[in-house]
Protein backbone atom coordinates (compact mmCIF):
# COMPACT_ATOMS: atom_id res chain seq x y z
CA UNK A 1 -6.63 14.95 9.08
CA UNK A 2 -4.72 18.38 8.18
CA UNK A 3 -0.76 16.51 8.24
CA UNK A 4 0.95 16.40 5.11
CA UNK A 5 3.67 14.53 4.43
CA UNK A 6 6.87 16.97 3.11
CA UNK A 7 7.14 15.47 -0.47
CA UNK A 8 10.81 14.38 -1.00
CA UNK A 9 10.96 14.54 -4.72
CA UNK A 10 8.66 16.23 -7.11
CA UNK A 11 5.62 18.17 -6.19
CA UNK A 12 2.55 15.73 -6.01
CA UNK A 13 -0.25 16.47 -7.84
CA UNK A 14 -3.49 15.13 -10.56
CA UNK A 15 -4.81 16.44 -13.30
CA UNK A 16 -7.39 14.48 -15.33
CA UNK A 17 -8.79 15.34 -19.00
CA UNK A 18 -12.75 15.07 -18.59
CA UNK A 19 -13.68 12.03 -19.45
CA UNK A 20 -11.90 11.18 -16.03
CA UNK A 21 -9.36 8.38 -18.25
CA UNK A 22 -5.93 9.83 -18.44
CA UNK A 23 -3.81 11.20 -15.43
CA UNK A 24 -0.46 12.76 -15.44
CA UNK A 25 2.09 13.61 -12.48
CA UNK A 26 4.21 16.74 -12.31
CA UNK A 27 5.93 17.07 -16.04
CA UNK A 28 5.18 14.05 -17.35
CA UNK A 29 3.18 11.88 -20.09
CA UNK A 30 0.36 9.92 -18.48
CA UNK A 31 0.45 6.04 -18.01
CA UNK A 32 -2.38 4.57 -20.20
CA UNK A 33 -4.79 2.51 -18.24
CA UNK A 34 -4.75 -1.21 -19.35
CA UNK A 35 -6.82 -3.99 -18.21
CA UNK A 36 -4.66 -6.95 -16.49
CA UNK A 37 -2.48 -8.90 -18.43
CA UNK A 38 -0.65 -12.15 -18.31
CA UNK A 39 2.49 -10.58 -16.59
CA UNK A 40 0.35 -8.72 -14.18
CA UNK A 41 -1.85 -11.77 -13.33
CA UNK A 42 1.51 -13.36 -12.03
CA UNK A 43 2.14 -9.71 -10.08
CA UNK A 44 -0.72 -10.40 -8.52
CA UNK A 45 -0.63 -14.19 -7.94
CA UNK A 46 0.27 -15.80 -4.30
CA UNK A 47 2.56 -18.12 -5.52
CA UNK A 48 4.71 -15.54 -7.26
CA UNK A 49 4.88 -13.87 -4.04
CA UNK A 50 5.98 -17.14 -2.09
CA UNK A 51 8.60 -18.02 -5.21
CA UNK A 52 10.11 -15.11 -6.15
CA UNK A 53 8.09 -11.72 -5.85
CA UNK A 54 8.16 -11.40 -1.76
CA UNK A 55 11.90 -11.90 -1.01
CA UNK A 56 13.21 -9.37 -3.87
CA UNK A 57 10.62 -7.08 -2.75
CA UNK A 58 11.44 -7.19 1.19
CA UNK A 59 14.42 -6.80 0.55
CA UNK A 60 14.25 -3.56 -2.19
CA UNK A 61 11.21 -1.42 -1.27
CA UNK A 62 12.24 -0.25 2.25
CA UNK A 63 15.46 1.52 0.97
CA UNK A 64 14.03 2.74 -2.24
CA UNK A 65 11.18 4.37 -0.68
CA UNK A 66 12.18 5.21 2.43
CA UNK A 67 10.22 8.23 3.21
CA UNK A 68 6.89 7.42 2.03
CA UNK A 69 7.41 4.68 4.61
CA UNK A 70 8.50 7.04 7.27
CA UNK A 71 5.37 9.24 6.38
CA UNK A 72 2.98 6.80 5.99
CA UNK A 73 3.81 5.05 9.00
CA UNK A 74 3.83 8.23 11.38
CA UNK A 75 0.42 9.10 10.10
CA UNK A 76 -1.62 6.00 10.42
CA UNK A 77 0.17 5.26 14.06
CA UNK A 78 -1.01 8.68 15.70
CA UNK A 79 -4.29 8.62 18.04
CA UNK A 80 -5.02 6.46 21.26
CA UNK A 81 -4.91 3.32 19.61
CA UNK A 82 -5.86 -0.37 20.57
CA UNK A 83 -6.46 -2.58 18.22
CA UNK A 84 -4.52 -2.01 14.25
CA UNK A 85 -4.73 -4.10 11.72
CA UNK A 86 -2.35 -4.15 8.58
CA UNK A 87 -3.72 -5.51 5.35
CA UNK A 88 -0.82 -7.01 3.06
CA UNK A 89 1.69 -6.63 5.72
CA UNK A 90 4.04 -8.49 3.19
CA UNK A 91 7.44 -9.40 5.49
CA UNK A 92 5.88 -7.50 8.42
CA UNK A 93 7.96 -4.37 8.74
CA UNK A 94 5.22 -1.92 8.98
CA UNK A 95 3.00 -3.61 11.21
CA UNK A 96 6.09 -4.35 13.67
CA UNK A 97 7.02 -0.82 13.46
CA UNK A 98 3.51 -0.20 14.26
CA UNK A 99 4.00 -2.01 17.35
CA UNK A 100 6.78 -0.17 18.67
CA UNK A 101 5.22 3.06 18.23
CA UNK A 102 1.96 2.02 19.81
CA UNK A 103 2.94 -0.06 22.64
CA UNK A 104 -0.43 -0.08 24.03
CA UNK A 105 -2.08 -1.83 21.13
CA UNK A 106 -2.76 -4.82 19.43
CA UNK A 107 -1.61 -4.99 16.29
CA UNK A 108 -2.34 -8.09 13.77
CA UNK A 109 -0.71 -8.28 10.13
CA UNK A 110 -1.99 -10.69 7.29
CA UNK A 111 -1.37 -11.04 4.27
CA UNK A 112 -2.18 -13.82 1.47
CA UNK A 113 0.87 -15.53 0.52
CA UNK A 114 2.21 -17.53 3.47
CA UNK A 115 6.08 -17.23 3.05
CA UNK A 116 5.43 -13.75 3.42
CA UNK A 117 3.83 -14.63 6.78
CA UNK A 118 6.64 -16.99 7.79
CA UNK A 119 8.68 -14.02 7.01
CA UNK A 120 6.81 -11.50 9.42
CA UNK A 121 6.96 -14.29 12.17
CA UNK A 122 10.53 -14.19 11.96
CA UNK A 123 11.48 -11.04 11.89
CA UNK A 124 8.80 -10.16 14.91
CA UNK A 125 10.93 -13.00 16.98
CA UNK A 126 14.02 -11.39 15.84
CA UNK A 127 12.71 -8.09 16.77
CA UNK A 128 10.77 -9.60 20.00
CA UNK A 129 8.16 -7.62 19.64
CA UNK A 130 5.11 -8.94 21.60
CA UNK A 131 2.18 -7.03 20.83
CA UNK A 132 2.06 -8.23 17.36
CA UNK A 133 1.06 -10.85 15.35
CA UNK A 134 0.71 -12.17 11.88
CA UNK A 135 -1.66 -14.66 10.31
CA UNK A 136 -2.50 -15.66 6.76
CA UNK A 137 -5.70 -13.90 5.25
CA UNK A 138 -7.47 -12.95 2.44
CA UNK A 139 -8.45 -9.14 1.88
CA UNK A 140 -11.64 -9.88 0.12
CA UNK A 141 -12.85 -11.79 3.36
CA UNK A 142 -11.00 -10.50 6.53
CA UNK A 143 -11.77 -13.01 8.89
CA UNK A 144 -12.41 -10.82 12.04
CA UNK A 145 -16.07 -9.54 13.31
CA UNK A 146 -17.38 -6.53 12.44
CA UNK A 147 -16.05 -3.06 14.50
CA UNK A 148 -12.38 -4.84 15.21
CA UNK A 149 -10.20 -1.95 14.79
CA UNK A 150 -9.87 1.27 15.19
CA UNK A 151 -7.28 1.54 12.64
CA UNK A 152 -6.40 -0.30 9.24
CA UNK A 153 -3.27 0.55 7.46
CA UNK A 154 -2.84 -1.09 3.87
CA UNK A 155 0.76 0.22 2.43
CA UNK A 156 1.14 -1.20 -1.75
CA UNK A 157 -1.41 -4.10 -1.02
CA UNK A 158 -4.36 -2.64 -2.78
CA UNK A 159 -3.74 -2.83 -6.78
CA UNK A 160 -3.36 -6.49 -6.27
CA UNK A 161 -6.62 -6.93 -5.38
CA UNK A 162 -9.13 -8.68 -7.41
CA UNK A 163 -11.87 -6.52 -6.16
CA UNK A 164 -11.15 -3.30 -4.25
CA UNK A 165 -14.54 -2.41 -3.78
CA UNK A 166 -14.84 -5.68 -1.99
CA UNK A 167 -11.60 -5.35 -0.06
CA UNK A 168 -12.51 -1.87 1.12
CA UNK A 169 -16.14 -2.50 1.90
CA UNK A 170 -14.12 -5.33 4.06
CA UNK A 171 -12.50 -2.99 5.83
CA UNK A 172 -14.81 -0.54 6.28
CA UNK A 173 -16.91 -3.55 7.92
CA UNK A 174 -14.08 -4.58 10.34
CA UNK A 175 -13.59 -0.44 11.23
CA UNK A 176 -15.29 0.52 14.66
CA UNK A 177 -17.44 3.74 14.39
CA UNK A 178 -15.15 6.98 13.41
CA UNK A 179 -12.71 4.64 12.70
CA UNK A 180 -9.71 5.24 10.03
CA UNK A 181 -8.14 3.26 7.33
CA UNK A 182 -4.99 4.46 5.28
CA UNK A 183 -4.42 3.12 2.12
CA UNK A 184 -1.27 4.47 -0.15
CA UNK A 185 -0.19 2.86 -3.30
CA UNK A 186 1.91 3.40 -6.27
CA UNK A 187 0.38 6.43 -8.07
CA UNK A 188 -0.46 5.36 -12.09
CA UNK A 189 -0.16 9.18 -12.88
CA UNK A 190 3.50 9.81 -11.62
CA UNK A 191 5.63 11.33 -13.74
CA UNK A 192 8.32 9.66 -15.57
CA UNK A 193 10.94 11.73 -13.76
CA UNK A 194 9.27 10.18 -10.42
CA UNK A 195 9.52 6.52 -11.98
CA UNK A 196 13.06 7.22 -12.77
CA UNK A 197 14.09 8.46 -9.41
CA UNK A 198 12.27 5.73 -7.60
CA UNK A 199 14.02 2.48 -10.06
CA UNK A 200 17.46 4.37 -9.13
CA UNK A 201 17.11 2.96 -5.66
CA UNK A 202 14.71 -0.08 -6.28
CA UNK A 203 17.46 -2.07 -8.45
CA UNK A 204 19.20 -5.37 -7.42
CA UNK A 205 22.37 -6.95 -8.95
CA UNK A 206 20.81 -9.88 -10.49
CA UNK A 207 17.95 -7.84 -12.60
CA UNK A 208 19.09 -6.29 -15.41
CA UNK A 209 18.08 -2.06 -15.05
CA UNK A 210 16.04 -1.46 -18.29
CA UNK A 211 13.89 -4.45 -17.23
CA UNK A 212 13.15 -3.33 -13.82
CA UNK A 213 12.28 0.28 -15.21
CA UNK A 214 10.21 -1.21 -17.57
CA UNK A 215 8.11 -3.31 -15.02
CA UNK A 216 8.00 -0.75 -12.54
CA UNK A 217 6.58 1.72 -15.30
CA UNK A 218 3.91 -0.90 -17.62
CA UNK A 219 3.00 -3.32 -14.54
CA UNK A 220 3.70 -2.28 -11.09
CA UNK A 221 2.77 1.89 -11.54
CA UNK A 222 0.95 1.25 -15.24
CA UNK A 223 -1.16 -1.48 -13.70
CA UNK A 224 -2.02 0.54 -10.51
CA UNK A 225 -5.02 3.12 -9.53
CA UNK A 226 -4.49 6.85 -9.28
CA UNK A 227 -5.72 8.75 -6.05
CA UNK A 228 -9.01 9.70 -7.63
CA UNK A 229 -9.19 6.28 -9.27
CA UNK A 230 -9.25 4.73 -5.72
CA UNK A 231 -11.19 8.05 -3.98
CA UNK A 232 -14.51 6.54 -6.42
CA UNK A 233 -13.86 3.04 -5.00
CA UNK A 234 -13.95 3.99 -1.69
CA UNK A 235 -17.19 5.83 -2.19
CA UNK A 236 -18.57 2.53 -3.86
CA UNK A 237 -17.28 0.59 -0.92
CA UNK A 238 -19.10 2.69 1.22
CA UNK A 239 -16.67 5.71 2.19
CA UNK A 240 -18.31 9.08 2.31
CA UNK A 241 -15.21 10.57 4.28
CA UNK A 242 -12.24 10.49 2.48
CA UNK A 243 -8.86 12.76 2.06
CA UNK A 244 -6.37 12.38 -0.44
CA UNK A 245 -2.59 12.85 1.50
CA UNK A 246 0.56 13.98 -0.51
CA UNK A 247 3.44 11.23 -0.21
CA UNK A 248 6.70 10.90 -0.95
CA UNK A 249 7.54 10.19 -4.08
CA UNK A 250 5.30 8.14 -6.99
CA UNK A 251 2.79 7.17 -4.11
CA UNK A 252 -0.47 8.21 -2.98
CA UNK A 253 -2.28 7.66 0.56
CA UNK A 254 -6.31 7.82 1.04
CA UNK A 255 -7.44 8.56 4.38
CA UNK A 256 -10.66 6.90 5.37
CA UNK A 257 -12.84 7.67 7.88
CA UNK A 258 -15.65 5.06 8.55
């Protein structure tokens, strides 16, 4: 793949101290790496994201982060495409718009926590969109046979994962010969500038600012992987082929090629 997204915001880049530990972004302190704690268990938890966590997010992330959407999106939908399978399709915008672009192709969504799955259903009858569909699944097991797809698309799914070695070796099983996965995800080495521009858009009403920021910054971006973080996981999980993509703002996105 030689397409890289136009970055929107700051210029994207890593640098890492050699020990391989501590990242920064662009102009920025690093974001120490932490093992999981009690508030990012509940991040992570499906019945968070049926109670609370999926609606707010649906209803934030799209117009925060807009572009790295757009990008991410137009990239993993190009090729002659039949069969695409989203992993954490969440309330089933990306693999709908999927769809659309790729009329041609079958596209299937799941995702673990099953309001979020009532919530793609929906909006693919609101949408009538027929050539997709949405089912309740776990990443560490995807419950299709081996060689499935010719394209998996996982957009913010994978730093919730309680193995991503596991969930990537999963995909890379599923993956027919050649085949490509694309996997973005809030970058742990954005800068604080990035942070800050990003929690200007993703803010709601009824959570108070500072605590947003602070989330976003110790358990949503602190708590995540950084592109060469997840480039060694791939590699354990089998990937020999991989690109790191620029993307809009404090994200990332691996390309995969099986």
């Amino acid at each position: 793949m030689h397409f890289q997204a136009r970055i929107s915001a700051a210029t994207w880049a890593i640098q890492k101290k050699e020990n391989g530990t501590w990242h920064h972004g662009k102009g920025g302190r690093a974001i120490a790496p932490g093992n999981k704690g009690f508030l990012k268990r509940i991040h992570d938890s499906a019945w968070a994201w049926n109670l609370f966590q999926g609606p707010v997010y649906n209803r934030l992330i799209f117009k925060a982060a807009a572009d790295y959407f757009d990008a991410v999106i137009s990239l993993a939908g190009k090729g002659a495409l039949t069969r695409i399978l989203d992993v954490g399709a969440g309330g089933g915008v990306v693999s709908l718009r999927l769809a659309k672009a790729n009329p041609d192709a079958a596209v299937v969504g799941i995702d673990y926590a099953l309001r979020q799955v009532r919530a793609a259903n929906r909006l693919k009858r609101k949408e009538q969109v027929l050539n997709c569909a949405f089912q309740q699944g776990n990443a560490m097991a995807l419950p299709f046979l081996e060689a499935s797809f010719d394209r998996v698309v996982s957009i913010n799914s994978i730093k919730h994962w309680p193995d991503p070695a596991q969930g990537l070796s999963e995909i890379r099983r599923v993956l027919r010969p050649r085949g490509q996965a694309f996997i973005s995800e809030a970058d742990r080495s954005a800068s604080p500038e990035e942070l800050l521009a990003f929690s200007e858009n993703y803010r709601a009403w009824y959570i108070w600012g500072a605590l947003m920021r602070w989330i976003l910054r110790n358990v949503v971006f602190g708590k995540s992987y950084t592109a060469s973080e997840l480039k060694t996981i791939a590699g354990r999980a089998g990937f020999s082929d991989t690109i790191i993509q620029v993307a809009p703002g404090p994200f990332f996105l691996l390309v995969l090629t099986k």
